[in-house]
N, C-alpha and C. Protein backbone atom coordinates (compact mmCIF):
# COMPACT_ATOMS: atom_id res chain seq x y z
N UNK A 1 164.22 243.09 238.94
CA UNK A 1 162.96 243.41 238.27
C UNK A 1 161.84 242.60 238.91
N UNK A 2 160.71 243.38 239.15
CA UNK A 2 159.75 242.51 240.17
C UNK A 2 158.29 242.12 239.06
N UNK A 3 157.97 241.41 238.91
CA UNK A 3 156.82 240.13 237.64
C UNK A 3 155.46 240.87 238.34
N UNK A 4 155.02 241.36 237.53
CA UNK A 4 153.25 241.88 237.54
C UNK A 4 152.80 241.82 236.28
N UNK A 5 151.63 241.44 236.63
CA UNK A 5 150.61 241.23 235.22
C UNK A 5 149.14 242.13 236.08
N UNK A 6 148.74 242.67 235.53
CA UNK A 6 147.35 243.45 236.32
C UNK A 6 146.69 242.75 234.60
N UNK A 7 146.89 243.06 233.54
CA UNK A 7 146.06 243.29 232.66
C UNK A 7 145.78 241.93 232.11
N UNK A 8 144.65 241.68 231.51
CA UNK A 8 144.28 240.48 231.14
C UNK A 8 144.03 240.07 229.46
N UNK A 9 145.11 239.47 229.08
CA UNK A 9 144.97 239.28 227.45
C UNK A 9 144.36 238.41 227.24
N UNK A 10 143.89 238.01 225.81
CA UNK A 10 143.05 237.11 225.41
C UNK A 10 143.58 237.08 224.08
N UNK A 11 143.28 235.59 223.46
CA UNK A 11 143.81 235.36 222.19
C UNK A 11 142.30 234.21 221.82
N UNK A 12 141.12 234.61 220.96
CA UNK A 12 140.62 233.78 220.52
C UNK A 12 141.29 233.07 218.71
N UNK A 13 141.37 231.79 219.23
CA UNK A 13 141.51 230.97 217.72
C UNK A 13 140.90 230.05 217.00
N UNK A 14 140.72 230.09 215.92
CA UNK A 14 140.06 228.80 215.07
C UNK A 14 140.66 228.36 214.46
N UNK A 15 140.34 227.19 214.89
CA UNK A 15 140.88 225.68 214.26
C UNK A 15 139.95 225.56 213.16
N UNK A 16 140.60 224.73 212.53
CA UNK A 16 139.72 224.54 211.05
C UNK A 16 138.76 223.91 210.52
N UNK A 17 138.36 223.04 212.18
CA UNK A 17 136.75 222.43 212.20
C UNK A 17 135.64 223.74 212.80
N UNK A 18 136.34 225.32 213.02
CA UNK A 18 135.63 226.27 213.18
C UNK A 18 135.07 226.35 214.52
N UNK A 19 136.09 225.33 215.96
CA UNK A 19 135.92 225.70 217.17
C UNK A 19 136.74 226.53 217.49
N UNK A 20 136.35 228.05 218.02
CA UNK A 20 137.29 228.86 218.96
C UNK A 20 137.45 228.13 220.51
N UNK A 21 138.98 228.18 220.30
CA UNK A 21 139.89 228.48 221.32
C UNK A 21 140.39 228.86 222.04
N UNK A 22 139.89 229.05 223.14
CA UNK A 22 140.49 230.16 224.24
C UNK A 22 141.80 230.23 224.56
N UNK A 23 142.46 231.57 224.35
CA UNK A 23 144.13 231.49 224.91
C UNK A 23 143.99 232.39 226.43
N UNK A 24 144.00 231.41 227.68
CA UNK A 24 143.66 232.03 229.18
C UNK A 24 144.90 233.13 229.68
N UNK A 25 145.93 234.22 229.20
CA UNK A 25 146.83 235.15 229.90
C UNK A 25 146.20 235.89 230.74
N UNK A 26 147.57 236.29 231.55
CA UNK A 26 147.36 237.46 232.36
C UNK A 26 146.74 236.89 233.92
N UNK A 27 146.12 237.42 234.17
CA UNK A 27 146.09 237.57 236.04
C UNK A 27 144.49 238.75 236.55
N UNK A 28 144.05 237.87 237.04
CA UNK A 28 143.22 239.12 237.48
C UNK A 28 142.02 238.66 238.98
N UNK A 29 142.07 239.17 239.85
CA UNK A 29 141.78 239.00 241.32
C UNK A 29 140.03 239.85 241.28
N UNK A 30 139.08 239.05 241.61
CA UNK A 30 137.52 239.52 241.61
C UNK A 30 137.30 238.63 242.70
N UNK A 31 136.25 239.96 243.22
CA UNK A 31 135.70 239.71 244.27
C UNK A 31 134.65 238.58 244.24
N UNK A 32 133.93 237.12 245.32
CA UNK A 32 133.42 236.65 245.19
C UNK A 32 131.94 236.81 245.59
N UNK A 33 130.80 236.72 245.00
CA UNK A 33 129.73 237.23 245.47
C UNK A 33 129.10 236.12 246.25
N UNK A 34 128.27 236.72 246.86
CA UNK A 34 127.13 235.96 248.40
C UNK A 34 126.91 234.59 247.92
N UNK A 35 127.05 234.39 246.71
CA UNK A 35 126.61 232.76 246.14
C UNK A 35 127.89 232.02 246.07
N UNK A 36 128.79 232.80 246.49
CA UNK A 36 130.55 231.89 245.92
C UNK A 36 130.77 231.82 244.60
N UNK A 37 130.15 232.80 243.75
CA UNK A 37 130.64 232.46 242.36
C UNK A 37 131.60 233.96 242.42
N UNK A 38 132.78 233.12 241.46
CA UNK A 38 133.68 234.47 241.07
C UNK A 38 133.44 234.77 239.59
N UNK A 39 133.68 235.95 238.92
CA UNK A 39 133.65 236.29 237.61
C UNK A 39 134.29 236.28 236.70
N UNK A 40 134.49 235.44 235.46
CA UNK A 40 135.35 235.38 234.65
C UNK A 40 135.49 236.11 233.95
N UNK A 41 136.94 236.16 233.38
CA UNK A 41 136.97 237.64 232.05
C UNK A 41 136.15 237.39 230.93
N UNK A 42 135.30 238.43 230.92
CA UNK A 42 135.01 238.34 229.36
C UNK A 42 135.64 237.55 228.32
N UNK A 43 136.81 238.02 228.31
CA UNK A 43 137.29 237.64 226.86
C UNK A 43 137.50 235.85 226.91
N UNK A 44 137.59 235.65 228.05
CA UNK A 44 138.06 233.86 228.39
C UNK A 44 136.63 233.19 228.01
N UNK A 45 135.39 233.93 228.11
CA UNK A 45 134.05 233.22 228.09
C UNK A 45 134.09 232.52 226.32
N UNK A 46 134.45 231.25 225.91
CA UNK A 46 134.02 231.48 224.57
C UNK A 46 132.88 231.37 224.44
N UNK A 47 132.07 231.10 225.18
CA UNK A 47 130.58 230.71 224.91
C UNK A 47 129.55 230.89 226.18
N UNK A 48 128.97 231.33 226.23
CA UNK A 48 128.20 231.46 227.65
C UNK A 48 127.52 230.48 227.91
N UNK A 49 127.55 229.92 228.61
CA UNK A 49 126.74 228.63 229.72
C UNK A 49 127.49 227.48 229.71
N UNK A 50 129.38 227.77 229.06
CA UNK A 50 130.22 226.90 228.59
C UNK A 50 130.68 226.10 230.29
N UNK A 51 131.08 224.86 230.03
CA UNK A 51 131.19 223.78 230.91
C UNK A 51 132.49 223.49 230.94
N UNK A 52 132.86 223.71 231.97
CA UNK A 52 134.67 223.78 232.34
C UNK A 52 135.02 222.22 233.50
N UNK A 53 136.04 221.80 233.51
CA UNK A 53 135.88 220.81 234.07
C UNK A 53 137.37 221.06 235.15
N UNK A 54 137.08 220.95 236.22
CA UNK A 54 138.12 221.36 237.11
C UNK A 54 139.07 220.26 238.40
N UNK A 55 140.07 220.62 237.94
CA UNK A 55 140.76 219.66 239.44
C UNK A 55 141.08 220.15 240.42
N UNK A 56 140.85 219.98 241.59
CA UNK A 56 141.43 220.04 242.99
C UNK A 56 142.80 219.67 243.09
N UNK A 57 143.75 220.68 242.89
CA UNK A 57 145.11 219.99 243.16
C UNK A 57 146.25 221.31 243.68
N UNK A 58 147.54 221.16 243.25
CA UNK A 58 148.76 222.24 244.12
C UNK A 58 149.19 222.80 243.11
N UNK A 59 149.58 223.84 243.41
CA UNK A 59 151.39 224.53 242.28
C UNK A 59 151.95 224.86 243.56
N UNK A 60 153.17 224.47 243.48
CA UNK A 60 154.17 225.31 244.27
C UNK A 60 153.75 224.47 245.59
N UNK A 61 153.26 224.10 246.22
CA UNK A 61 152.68 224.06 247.14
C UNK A 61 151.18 224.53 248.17
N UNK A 62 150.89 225.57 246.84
CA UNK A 62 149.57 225.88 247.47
C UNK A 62 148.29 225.55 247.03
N UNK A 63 147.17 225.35 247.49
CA UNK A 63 146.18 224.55 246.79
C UNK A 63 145.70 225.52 245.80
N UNK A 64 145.25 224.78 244.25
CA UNK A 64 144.47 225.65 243.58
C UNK A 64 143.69 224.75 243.16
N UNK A 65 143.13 225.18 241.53
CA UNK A 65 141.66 224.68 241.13
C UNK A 65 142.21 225.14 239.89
N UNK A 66 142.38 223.80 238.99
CA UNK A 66 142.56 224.02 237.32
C UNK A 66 141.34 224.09 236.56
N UNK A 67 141.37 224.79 236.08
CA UNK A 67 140.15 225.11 235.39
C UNK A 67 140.32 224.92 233.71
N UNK A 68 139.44 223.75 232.82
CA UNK A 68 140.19 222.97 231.74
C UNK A 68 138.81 223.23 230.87
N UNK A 69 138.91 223.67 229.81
CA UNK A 69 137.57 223.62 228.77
C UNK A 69 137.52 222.35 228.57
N UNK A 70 136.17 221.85 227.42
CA UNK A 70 136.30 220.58 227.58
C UNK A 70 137.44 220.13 225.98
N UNK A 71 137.56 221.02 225.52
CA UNK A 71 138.61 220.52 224.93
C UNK A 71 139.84 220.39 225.25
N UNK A 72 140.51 221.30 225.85
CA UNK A 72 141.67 221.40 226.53
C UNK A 72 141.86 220.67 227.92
N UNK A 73 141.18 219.87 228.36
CA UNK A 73 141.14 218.94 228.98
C UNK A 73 140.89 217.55 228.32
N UNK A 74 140.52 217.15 227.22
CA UNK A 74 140.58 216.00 226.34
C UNK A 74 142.27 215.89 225.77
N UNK A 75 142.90 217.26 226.06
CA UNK A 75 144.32 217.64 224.92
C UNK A 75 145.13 217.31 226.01
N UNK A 76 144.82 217.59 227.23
CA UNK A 76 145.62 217.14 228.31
C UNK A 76 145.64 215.53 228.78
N UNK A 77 144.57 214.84 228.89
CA UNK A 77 144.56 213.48 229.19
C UNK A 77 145.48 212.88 227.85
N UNK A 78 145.11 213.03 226.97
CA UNK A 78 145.75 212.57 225.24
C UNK A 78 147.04 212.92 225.42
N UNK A 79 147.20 213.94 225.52
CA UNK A 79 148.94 214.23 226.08
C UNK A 79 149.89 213.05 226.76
N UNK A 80 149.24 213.42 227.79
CA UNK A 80 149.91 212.63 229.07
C UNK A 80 149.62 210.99 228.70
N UNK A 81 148.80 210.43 227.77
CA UNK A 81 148.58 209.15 227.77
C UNK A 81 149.58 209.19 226.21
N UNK A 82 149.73 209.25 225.08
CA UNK A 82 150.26 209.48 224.41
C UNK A 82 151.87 209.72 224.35
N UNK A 83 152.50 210.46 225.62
CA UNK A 83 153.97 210.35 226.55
C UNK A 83 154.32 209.27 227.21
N UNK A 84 153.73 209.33 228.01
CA UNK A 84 153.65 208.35 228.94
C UNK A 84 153.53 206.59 227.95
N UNK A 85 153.49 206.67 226.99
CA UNK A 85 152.97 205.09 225.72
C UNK A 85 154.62 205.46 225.18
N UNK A 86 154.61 206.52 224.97
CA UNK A 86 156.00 206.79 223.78
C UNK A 86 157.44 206.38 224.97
N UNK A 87 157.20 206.80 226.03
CA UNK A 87 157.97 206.64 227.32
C UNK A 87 158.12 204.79 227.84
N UNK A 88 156.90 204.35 227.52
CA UNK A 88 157.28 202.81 227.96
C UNK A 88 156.46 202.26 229.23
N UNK A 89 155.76 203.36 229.32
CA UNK A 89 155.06 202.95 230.77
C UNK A 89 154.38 202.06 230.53
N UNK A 90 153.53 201.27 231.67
CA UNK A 90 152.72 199.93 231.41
C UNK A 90 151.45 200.80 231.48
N UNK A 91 150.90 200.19 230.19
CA UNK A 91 149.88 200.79 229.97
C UNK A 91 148.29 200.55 231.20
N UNK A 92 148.58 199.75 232.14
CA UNK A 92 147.88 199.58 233.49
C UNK A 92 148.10 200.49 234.39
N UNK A 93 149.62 201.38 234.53
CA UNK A 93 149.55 202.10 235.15
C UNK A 93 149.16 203.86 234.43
N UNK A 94 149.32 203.91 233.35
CA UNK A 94 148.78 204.98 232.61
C UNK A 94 147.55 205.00 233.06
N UNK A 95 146.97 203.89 232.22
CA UNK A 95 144.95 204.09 233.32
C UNK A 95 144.71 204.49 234.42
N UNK A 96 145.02 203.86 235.24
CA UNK A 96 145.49 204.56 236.91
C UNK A 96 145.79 205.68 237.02
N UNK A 97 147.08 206.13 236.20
CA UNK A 97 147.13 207.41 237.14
C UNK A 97 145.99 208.60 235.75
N UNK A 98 145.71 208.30 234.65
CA UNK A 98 144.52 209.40 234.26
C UNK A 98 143.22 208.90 234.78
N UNK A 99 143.19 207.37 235.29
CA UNK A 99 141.70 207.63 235.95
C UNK A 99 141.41 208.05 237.66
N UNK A 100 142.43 208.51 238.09
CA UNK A 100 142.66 209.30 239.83
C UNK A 100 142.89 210.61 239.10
N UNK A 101 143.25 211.24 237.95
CA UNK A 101 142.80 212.70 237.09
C UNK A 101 141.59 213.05 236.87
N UNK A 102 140.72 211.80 236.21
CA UNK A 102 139.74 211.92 235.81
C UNK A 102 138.90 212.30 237.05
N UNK A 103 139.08 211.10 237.83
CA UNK A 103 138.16 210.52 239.23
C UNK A 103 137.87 212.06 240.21
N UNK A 104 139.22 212.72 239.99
CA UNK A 104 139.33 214.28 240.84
C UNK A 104 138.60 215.54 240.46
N UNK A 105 138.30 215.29 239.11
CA UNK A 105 137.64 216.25 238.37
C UNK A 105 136.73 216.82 238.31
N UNK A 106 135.77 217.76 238.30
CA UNK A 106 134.09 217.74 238.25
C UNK A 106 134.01 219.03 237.12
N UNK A 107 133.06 218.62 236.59
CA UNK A 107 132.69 219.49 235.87
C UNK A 107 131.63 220.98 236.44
N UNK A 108 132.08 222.28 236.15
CA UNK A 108 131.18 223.01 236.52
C UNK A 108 131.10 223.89 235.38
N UNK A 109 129.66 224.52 235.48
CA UNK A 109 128.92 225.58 233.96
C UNK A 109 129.33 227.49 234.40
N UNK A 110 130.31 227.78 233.38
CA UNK A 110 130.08 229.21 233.83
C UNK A 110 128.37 229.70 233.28
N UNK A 111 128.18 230.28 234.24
CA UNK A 111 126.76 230.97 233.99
C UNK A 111 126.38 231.82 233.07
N UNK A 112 124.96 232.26 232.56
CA UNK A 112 125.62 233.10 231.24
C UNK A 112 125.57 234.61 231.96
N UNK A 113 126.00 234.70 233.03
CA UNK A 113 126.38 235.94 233.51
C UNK A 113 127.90 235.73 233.58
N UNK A 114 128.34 235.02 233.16
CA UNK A 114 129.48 235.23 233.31
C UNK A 114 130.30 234.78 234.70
N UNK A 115 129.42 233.81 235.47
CA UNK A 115 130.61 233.27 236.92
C UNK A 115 130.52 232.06 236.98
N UNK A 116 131.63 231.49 237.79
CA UNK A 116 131.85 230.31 238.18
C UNK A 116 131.59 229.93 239.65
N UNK A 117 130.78 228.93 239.64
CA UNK A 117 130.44 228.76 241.41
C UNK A 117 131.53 228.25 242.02
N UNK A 118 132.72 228.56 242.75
CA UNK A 118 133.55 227.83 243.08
C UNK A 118 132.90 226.93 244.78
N UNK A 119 132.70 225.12 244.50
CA UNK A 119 132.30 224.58 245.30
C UNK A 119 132.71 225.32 247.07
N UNK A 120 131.91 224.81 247.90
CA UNK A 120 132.28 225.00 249.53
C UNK A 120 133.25 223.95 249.50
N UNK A 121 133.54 223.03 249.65
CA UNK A 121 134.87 222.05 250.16
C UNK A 121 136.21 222.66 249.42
N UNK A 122 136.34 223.26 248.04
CA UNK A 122 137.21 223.94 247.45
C UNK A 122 137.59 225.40 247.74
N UNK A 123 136.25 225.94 247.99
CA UNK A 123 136.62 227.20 248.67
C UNK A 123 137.15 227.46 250.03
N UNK A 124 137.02 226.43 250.67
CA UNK A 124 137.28 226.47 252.22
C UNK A 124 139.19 225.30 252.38
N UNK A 125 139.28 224.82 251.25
CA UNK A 125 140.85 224.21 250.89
C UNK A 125 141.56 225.26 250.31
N UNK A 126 141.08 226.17 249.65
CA UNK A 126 142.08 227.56 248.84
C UNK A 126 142.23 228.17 250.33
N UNK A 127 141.18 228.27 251.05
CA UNK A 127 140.94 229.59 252.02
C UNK A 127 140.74 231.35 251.48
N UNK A 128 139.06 230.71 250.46
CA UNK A 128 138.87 231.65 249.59
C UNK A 128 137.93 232.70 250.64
N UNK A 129 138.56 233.99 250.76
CA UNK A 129 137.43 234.75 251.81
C UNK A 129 136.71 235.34 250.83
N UNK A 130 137.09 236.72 250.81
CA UNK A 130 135.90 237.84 250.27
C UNK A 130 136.87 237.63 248.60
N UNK A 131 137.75 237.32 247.81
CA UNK A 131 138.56 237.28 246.66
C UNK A 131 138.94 236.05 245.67
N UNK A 132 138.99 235.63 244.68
CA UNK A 132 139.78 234.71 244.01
C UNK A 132 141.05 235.35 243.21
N UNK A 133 141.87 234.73 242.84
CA UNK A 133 142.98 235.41 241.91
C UNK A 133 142.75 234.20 240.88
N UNK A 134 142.38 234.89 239.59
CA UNK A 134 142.33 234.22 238.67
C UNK A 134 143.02 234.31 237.51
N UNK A 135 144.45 232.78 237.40
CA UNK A 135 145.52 233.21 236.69
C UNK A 135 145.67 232.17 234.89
N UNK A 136 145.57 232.46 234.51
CA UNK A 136 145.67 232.42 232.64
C UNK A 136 146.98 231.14 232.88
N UNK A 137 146.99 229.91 231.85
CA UNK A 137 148.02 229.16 231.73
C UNK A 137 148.17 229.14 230.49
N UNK A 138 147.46 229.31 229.82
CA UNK A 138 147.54 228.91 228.09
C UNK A 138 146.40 228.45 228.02
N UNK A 139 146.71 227.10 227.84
CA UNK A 139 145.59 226.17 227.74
C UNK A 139 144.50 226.06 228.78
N UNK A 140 145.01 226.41 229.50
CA UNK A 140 143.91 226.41 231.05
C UNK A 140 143.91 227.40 232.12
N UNK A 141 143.39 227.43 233.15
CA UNK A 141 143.34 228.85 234.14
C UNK A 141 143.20 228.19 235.79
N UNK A 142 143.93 228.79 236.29
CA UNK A 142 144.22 228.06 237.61
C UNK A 142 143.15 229.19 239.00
N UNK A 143 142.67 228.96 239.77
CA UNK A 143 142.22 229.48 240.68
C UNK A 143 142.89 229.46 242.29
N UNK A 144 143.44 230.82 242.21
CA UNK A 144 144.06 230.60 244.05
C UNK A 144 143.89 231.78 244.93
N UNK A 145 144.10 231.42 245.90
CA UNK A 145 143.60 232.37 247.07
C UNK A 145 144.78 233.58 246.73
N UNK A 146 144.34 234.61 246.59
CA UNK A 146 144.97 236.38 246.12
C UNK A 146 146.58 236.20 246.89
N UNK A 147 146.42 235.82 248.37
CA UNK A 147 147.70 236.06 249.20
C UNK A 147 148.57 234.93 248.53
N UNK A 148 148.46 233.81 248.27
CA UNK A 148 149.09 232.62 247.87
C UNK A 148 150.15 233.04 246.41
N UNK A 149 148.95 233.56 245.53
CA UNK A 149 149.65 233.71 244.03
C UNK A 149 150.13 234.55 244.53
N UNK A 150 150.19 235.74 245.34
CA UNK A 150 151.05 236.95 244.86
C UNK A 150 152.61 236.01 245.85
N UNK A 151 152.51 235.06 247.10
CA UNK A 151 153.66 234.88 247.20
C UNK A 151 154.69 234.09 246.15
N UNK A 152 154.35 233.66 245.24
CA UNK A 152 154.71 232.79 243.96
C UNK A 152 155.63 234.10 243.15
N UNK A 153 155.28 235.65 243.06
CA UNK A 153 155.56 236.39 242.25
C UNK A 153 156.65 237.00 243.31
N UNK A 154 156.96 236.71 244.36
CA UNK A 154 158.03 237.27 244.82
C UNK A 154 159.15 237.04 244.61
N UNK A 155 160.42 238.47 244.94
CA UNK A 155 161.75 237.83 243.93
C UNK A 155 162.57 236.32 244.57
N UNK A 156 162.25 236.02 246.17
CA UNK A 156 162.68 234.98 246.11
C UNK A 156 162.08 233.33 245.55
N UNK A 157 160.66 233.79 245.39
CA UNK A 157 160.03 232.99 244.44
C UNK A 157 160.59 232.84 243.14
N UNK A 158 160.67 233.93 242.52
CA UNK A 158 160.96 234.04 241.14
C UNK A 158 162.64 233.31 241.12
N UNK A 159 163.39 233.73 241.90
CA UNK A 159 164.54 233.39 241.95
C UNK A 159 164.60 231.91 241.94
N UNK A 160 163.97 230.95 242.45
CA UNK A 160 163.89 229.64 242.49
C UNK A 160 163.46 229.05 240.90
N UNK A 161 163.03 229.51 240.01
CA UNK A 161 162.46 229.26 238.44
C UNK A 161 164.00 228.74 238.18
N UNK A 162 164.49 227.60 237.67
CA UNK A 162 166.03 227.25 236.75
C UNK A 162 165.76 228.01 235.38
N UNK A 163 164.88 227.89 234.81
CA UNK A 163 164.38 228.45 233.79
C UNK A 163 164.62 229.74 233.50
N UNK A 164 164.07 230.39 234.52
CA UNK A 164 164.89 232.30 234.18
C UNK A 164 165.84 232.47 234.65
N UNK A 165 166.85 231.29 235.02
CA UNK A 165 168.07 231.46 235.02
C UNK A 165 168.75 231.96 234.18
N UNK A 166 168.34 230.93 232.60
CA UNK A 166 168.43 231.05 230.95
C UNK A 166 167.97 231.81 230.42
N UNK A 167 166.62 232.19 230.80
CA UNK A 167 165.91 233.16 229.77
C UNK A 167 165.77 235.07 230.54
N UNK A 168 165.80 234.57 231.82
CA UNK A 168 166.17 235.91 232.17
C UNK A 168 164.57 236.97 231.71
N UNK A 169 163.65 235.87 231.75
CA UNK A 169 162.12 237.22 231.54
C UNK A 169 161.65 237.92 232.74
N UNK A 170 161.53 237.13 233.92
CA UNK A 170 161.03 237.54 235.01
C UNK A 170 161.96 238.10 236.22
N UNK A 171 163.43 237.90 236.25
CA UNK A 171 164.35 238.73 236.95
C UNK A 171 165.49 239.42 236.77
């Protein structure tokens, strides 16, 4: 069985201090315009002129661009510092490694048209030409060059997951 997602779901939620929540699914590849901004889905926008805060980093091996609201990037540092305390680590090296997280990060504004400027030093590390593929994590949304993600969805890709060894969703 070969893993495609074309369609793009959305799950908005409220929490009970009455902030919606973006739930980022699905997959979807837009073209980048003359300014380098790509277009986000509708449904992911919770707010227009909303401020996303992004890292330069890998999956798999290929470079992408996490793309973190600012809450879901407060839920991620708290996470990992919060594990990492329950785990035993020295709390000197916890600082360290969320402040080389932090330090990597920059914040950028989707526009209220709806795009994201993806920087020149980031676009030219994806090897973003005329496309972005823009893929849904849950909590967050990853940015990679179209040829890259689709090699991730191949069956010998897929075959490497231990995980759908057990669960058996994707092969």
């Amino acid at each position: 069985m070969y893993w495609s997602v074309l369609v793009v779901q959305v799950s908005a939620l409220k929490s009970m201090n009455n902030v919606s929540t973006v739930m980022f699914t699905g997959n979807v590849t837009h073209k980048l315009d003359p300014k380098s901004r790509v277009a986000i889905p509708a449904g992911w926008r919770d707010a227009q002129g909303i401020t996303l805060w992004m890292i330069d980093t890998q999956n798999e091996g290929y470079p992408i661009l996490k793309c973190y609201t600012k809450e879901s990037f407060a839920e991620m540092v708290n996470g990992i510092r919060s594990h990492a305390e329950a785990r035993g680590f020295d709390p000197a090296a916890v600082n360290r490694y969320l402040g080389t997280i932090i330090g990597l990060s920059f914040e950028a504004e989707v526009s209220t048209q709806g795009k994201l400027l993806i920087p020149k030093a980031q676009r030219e590390r994806l090897k973003l030409a005329d496309n972005a593929t823009i893929v849904g994590r849950g909590s967050y949304f990853e940015i990679w060059a179209p040829g890259d993600f689709e090699a991730t969805k191949s069956a010998e890709a897929l075959a490497k997951l231990e995980l759908d060894k057990i669960f058996g969703i994707l092969t």
